[in-house]
C-alpha atoms as a PDB file:
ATOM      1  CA  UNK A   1      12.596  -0.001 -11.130  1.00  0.00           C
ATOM      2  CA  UNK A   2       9.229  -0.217  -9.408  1.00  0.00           C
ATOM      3  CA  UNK A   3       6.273  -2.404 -10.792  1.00  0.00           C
ATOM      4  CA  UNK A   4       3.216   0.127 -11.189  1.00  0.00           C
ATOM      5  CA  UNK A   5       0.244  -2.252 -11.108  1.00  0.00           C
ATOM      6  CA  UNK A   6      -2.935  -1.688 -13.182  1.00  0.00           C
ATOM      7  CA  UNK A   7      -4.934   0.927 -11.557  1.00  0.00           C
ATOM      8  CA  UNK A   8      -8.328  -1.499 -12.182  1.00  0.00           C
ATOM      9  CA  UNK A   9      -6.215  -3.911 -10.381  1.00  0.00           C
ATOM     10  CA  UNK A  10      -5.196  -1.589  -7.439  1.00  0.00           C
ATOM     11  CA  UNK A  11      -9.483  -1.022  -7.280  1.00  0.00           C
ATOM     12  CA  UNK A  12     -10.028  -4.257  -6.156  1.00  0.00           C
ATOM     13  CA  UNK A  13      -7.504  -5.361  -4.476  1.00  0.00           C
ATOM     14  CA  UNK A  14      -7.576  -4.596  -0.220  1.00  0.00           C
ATOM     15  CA  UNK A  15      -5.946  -5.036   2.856  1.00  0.00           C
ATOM     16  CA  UNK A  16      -6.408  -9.330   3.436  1.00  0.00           C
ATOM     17  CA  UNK A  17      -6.567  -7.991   7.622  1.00  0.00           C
ATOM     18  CA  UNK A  18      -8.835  -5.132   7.528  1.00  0.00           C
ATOM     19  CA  UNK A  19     -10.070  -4.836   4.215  1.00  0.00           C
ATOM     20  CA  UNK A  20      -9.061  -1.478   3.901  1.00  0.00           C
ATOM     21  CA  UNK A  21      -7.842   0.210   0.700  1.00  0.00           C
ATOM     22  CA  UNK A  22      -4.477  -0.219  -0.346  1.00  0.00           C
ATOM     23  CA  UNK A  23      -2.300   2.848  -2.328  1.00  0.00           C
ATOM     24  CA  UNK A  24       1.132   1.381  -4.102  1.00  0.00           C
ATOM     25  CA  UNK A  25       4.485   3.729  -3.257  1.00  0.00           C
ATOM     26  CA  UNK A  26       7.335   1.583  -4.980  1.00  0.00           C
ATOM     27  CA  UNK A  27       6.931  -1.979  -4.796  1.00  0.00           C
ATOM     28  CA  UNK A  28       4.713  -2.355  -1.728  1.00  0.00           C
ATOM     29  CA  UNK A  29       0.981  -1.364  -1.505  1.00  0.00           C
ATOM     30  CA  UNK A  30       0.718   0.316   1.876  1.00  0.00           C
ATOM     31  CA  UNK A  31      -3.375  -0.225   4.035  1.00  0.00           C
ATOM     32  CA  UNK A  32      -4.782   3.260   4.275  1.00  0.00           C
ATOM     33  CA  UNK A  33      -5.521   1.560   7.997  1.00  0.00           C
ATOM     34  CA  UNK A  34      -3.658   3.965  10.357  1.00  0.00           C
ATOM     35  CA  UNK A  35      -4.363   0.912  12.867  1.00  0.00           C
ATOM     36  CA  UNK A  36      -2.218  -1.693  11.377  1.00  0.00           C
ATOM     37  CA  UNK A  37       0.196  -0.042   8.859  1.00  0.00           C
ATOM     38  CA  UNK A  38       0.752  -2.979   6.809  1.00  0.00           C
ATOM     39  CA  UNK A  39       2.661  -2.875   3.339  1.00  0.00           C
ATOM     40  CA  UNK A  40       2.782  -5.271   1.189  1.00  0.00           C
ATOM     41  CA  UNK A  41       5.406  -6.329  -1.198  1.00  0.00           C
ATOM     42  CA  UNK A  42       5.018  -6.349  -4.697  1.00  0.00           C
ATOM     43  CA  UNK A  43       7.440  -9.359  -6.614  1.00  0.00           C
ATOM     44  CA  UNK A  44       8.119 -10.151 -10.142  1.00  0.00           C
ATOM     45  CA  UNK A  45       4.635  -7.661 -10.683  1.00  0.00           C
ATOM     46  CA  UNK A  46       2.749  -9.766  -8.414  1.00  0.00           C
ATOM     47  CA  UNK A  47       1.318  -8.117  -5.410  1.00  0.00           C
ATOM     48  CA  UNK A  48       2.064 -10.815  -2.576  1.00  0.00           C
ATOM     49  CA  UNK A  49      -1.489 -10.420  -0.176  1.00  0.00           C
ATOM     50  CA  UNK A  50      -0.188 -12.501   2.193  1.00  0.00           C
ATOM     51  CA  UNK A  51      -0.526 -11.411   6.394  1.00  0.00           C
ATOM     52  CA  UNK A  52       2.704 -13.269   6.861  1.00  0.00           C
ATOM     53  CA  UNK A  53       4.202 -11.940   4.138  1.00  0.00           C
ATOM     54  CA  UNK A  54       3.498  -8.050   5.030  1.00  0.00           C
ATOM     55  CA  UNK A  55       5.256  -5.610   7.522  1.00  0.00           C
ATOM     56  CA  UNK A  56       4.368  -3.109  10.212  1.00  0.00           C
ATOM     57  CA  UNK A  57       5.871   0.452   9.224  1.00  0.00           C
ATOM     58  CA  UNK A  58       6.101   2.472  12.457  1.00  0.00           C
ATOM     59  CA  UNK A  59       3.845   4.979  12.896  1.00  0.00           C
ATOM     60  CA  UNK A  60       6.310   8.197  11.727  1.00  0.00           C
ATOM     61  CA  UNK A  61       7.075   6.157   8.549  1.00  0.00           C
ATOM     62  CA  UNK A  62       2.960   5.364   7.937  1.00  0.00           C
ATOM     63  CA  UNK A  63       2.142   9.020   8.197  1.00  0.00           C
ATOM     64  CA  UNK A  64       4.808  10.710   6.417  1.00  0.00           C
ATOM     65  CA  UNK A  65       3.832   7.712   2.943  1.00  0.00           C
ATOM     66  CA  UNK A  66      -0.078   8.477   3.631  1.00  0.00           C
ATOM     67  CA  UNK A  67       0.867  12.739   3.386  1.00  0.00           C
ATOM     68  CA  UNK A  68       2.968  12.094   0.343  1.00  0.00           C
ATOM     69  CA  UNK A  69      -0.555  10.255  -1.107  1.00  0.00           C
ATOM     70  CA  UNK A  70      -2.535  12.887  -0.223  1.00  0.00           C
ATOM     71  CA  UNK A  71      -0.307  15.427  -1.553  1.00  0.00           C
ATOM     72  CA  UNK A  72      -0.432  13.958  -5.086  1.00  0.00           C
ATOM     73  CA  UNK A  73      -3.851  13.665  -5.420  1.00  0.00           C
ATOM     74  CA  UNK A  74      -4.497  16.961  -4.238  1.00  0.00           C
ATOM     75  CA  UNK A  75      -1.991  18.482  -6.805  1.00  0.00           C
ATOM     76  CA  UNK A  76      -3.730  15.635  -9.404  1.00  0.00           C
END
């Protein structure tokens, strides 16, 4: 079962490469930065903000998360 992080939390909290905002899907917290596509994992309900630590989606993966996001908050 994915961790869902406190949404005051999720406010503050930003890409550690391009400071970009970050949305959670799962147990990673994808950068809205179309640029680098980093996710981030989430472990034991601690978001791991770590470069080394992240991965590179590929571009078709990136944009098909960052519709689904925009999808739900335009359907609230």
């Amino acid at each position: 079962m994915a961790t869902t992080l406190d949404p005051e939390l999720l406010k503050i909290l930003v890409c550690p490469e391009t400071h970009a905002p970050l949305v959670q899907v799962g147990d990673w917290l994808y950068s809205t930065d179309a640029g680098t596509r980093r996710r981030y994992p989430i472990r034991d309900e601690i978001p791991i903000m770590l470069i080394d630590e992240s991965e590179v989606v590929d571009e078709a993966a990136f944009n098909r998360v960052m519709q689904e996001i925009q999808e739900k908050a335009a359907n609230g």
